[in-house]
Protein backbone atom coordinates (compact mmCIF):
# COMPACT_ATOMS: atom_id res chain seq x y z
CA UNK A 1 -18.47 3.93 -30.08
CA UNK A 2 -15.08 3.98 -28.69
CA UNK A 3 -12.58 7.26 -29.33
CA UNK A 4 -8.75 6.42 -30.64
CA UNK A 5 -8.13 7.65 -27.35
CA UNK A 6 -10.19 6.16 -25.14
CA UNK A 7 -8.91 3.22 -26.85
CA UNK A 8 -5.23 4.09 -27.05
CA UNK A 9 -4.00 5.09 -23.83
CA UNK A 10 -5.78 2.51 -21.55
CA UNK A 11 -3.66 0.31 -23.89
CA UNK A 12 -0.77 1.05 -23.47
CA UNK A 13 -1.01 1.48 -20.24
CA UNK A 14 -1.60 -2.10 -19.53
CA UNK A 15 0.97 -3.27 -22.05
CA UNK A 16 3.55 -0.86 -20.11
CA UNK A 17 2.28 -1.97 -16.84
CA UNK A 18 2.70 -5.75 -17.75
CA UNK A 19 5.70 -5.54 -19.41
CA UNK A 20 7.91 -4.17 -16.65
CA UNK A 21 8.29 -6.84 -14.21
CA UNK A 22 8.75 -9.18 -17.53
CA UNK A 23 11.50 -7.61 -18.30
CA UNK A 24 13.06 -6.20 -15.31
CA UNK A 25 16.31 -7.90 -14.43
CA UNK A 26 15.96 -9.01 -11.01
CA UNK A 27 19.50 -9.34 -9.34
CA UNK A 28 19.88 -6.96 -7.31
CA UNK A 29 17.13 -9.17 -5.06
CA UNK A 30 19.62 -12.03 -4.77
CA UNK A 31 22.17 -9.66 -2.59
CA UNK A 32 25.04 -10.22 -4.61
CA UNK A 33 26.91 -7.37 -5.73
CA UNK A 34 28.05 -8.77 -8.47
CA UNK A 35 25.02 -9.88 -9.59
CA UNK A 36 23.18 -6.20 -8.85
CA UNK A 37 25.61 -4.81 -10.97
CA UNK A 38 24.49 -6.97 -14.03
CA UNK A 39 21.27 -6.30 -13.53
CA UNK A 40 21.95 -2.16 -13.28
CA UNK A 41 23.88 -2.54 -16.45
CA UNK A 42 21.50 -4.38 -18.39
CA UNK A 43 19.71 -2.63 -21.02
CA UNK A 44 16.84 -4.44 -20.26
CA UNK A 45 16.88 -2.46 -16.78
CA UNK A 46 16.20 0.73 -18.33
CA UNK A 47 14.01 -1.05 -20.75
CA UNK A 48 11.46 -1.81 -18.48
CA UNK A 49 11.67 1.38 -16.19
CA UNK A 50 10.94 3.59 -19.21
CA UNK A 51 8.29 1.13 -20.31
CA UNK A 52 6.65 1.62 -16.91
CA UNK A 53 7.43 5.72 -16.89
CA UNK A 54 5.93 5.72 -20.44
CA UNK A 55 2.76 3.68 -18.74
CA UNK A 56 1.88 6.17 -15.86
CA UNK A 57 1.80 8.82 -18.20
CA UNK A 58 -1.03 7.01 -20.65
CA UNK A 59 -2.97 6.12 -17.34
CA UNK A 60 -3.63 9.25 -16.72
CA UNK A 61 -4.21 10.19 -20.13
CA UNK A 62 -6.52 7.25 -20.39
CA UNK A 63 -8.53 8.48 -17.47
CA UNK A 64 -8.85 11.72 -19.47
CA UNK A 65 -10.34 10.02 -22.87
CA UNK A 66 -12.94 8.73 -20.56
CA UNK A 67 -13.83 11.57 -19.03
CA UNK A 68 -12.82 10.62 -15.70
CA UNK A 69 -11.74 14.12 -14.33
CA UNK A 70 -11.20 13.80 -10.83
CA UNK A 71 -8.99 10.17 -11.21
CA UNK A 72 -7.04 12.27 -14.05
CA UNK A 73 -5.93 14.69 -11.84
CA UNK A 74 -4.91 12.31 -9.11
CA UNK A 75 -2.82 10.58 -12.00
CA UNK A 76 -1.09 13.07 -13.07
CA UNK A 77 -0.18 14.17 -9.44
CA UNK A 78 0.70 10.59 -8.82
CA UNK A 79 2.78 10.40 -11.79
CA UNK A 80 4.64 13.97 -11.12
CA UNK A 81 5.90 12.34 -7.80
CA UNK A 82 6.92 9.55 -9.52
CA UNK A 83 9.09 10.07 -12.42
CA UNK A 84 11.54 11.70 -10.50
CA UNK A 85 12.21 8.56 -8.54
CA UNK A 86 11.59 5.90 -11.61
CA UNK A 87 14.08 8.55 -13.40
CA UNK A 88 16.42 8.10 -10.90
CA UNK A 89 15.95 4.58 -10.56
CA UNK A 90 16.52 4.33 -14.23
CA UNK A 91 18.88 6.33 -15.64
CA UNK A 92 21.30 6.23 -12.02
CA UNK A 93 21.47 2.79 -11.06
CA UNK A 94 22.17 1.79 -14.72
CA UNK A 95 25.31 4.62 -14.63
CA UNK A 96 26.51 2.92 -11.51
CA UNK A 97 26.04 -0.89 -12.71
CA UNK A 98 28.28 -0.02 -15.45
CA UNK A 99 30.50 1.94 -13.86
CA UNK A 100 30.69 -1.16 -10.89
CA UNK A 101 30.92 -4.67 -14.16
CA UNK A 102 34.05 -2.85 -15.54
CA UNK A 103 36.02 -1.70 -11.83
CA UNK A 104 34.54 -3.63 -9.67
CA UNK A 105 31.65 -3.48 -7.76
CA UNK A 106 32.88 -2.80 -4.02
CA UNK A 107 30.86 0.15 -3.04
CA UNK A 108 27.64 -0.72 -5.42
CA UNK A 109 25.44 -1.22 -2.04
CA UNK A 110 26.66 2.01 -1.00
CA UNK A 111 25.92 3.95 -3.99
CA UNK A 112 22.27 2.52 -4.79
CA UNK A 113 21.48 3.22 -1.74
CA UNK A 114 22.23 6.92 -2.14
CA UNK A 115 20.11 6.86 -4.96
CA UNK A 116 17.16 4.78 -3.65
CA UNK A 117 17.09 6.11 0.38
CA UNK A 118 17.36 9.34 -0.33
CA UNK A 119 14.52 10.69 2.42
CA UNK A 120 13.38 13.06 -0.03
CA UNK A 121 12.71 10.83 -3.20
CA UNK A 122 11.49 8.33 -1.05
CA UNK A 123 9.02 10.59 0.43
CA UNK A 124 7.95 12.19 -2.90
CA UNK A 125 7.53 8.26 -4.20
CA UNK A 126 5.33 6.92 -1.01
CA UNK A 127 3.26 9.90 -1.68
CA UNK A 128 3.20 9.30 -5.49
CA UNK A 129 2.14 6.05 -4.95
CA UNK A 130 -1.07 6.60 -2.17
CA UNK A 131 -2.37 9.33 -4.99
CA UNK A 132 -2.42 6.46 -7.38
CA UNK A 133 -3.99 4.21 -4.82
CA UNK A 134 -6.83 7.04 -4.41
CA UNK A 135 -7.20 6.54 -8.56
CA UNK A 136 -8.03 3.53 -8.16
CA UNK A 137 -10.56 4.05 -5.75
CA UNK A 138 -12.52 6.75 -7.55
CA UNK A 139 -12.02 4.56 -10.36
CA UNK A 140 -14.18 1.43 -8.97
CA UNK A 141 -16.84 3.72 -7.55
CA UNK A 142 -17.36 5.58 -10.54
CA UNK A 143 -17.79 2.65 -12.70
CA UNK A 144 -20.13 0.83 -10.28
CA UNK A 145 -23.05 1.23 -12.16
CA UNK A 146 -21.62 0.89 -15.68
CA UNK A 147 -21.84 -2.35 -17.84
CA UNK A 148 -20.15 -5.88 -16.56
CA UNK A 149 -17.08 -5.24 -18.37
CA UNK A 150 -16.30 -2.24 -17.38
CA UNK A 151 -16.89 -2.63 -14.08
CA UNK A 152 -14.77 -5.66 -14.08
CA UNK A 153 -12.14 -4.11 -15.98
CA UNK A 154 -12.59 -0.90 -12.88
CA UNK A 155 -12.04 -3.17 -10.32
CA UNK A 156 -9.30 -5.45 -11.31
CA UNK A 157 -7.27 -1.87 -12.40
CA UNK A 158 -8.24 -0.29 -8.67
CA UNK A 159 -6.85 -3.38 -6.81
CA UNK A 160 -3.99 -3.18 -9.27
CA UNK A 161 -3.65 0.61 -7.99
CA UNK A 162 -4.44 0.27 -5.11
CA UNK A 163 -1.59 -2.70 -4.03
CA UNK A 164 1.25 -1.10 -6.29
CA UNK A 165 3.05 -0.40 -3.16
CA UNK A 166 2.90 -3.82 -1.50
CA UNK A 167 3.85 -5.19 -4.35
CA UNK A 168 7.10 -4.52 -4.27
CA UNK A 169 7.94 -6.51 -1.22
CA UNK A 170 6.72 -9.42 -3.65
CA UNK A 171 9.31 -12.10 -4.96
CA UNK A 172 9.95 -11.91 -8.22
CA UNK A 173 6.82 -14.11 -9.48
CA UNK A 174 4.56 -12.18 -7.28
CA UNK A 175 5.51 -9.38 -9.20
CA UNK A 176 5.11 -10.62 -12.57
CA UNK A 177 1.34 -11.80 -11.59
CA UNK A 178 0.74 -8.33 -10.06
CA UNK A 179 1.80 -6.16 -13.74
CA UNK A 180 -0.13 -8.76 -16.17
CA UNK A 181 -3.51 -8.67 -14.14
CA UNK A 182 -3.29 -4.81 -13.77
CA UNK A 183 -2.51 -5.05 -17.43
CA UNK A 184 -5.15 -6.85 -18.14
CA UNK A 185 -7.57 -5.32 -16.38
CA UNK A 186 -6.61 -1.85 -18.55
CA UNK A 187 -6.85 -3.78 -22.12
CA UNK A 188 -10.63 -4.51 -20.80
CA UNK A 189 -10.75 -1.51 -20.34
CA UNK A 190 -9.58 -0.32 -23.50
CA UNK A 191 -12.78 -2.60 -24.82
CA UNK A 192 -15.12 -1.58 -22.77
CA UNK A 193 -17.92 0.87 -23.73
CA UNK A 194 -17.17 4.41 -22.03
CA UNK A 195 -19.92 6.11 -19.54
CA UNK A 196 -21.68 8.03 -21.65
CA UNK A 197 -22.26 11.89 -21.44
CA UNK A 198 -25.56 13.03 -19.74
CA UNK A 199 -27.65 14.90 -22.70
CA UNK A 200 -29.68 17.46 -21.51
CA UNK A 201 -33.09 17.58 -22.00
CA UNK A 202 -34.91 19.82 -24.44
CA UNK A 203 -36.30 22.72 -23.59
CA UNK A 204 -39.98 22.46 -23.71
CA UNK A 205 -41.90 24.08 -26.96
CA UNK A 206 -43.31 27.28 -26.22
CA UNK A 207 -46.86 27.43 -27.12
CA UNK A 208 -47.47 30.58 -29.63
CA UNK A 209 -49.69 33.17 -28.45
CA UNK A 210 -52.55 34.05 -31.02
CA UNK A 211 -51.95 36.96 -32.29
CA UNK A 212 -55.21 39.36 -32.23
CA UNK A 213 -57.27 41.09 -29.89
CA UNK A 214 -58.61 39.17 -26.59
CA UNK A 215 -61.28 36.99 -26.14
CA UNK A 216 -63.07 37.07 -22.75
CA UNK A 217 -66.30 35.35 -21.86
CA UNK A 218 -68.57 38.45 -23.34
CA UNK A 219 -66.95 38.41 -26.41
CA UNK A 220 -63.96 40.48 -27.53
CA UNK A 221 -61.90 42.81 -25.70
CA UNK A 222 -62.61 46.56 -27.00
CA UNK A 223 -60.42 49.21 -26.40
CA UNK A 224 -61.99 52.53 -26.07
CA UNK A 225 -60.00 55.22 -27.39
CA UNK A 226 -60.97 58.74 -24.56
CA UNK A 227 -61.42 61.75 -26.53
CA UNK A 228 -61.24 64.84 -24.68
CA UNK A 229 -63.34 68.09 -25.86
CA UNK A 230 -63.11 71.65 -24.90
C-alpha cells in the first residue's frame, strides 16, 4: 500500500510540472517589447514560475518516498542549480515588466538579458538541468523490472527529464504538450505500486543440543575422575 508521501509529492509534481507552460504568458516569444513587458508584469508570470519552483522541489522529494536514493540526490542537486535561475527568472523579469508597462519599455531587451545571459546563472542552469536529465535516467533503469505501470509511468517521466532542455526551443504548443505528458507520467506514478523493500531472510533455527552426557557407539561417555595417592 501506497505512503501519503509516496503519493503526495509525485503529485504535485506533475500538477506543477503541467501547469507551468499553461499558464505562462508567452510574449516575450513574439519579440515585441511591448508585448514582453505584459507578459513580465503579469501575475500569471510569476504564477507559473513558482508553480514550477514549487514542482522541482516535490520531485525530488517524491524520489525520496520511493526510496529512490541515488535519483534523490541528483534532484536535489538539480534543483539547487536551478532555483537560483527560476528565482531570477521570476521574481526579476516581473520587477522589470512593471517597471517597463508604466515608463516605457525602451531598454526591456537590454535588461532581461542581464538577467537571463548572465554566464554564471546560465552555467549553473545548463548544469542544473543535465543532473535532472541523469534522474531521469536512473529513474527508467531502476524501474525496469517493476510492474507495467510503473514502468510506464518511469519512462514517460525520464523522457520528460531527460528533454527539459530542448524543450525550451519549442513553440509555445510544443511546450504545453511537453509539461502535461511529464505531468502525467508523475500522477501514474503517484498510482503506481512502489518497489518494495528486500526482507531479509530468517536466520535459520538452531538445533538444541541435548543436554546430558555423550553418547558414542560403545555406549556413554564416562569421565574418570584421577585420584592421586601418596
Amino acid at each position: 500500500m501506497l505512503t501519503l508521501g509516496q503519493r503526495l509529492w509525485p503529485t504535485l509534481a506533475g500538477l506543477g510540472f503541467a501547469a507551468f507552460p499553461l499558464l505562462r504568458p508567452y510574449g516575450d516569444k513574439t519579440g515585441d517589447a511591448a508585448d514582453a513587458a505584459a507578459a513580465f508584469a503579469d501575475p500569471s508570470w510569476v504564477a507559473s514560475h513558482g508553480v514550477c519552483m514549487i514542482a522541482f522541489i516535490a520531485l525530488a522529494l517524491a524520489l525520496r518516498a520511493r526510496g529512490a536514493r541515488r535519483s534523490e540526490l541528483g534532484a536535489w542537486v538539480g534543483t539547487g542549480l536551478l532555483l537560483p535561475f527560476y528565482g531570477a527568472e521570476t521574481f526579476g523579469l516581473h520587477a522589470i515588466g512593471t517597471h517597463a508597462t508604466i515608463s516605457g519599455a525602451d531598454d526591456l531587451w537590454q535588461l532581461a538579458d542581464g538577467v537571463r545571459n548572465q554566464p554564471v546563472a546560465l552555467a549553473c542552469f545548463a548544469l542544473g538541468l543535465l543532473a535532472l536529465a541523469a534522474v531521469g535516467v536512473g529513474v527508467a533503469v531502476s524501474s525496469w523490472r517493476s510492474g507495467a505501470v510503473t514502468r510506464i509511468a518511469a519512462i514517460i517521466v525520464a523522457a520528460g527529464l531527460v528533454t527539459y532542455l530542448p524543450q525550451y526551443f519549442l513553440p509555445e504548443t510544443g511546450r504545453v504538450i511537453h509539461g502535461v505528458a511529464l505531468g502525467i507520467g508523475l500522477l501514474l506514478l503517484a498510482a503506481a505500486p512502489a518497489r518494495a523493500a528486500r526482507t531479509p531472510s530468517p536466520a535459520p533455527e538452531a538445533i538444541p543440543r541435548p543436554i546430558g552426557p555423550e553418547v558414542g557407539e560403545n555406549g556413554p561417555n564416562r569421565t574418570v575422575e584421577r585420584t592421586n595417592h601418596g
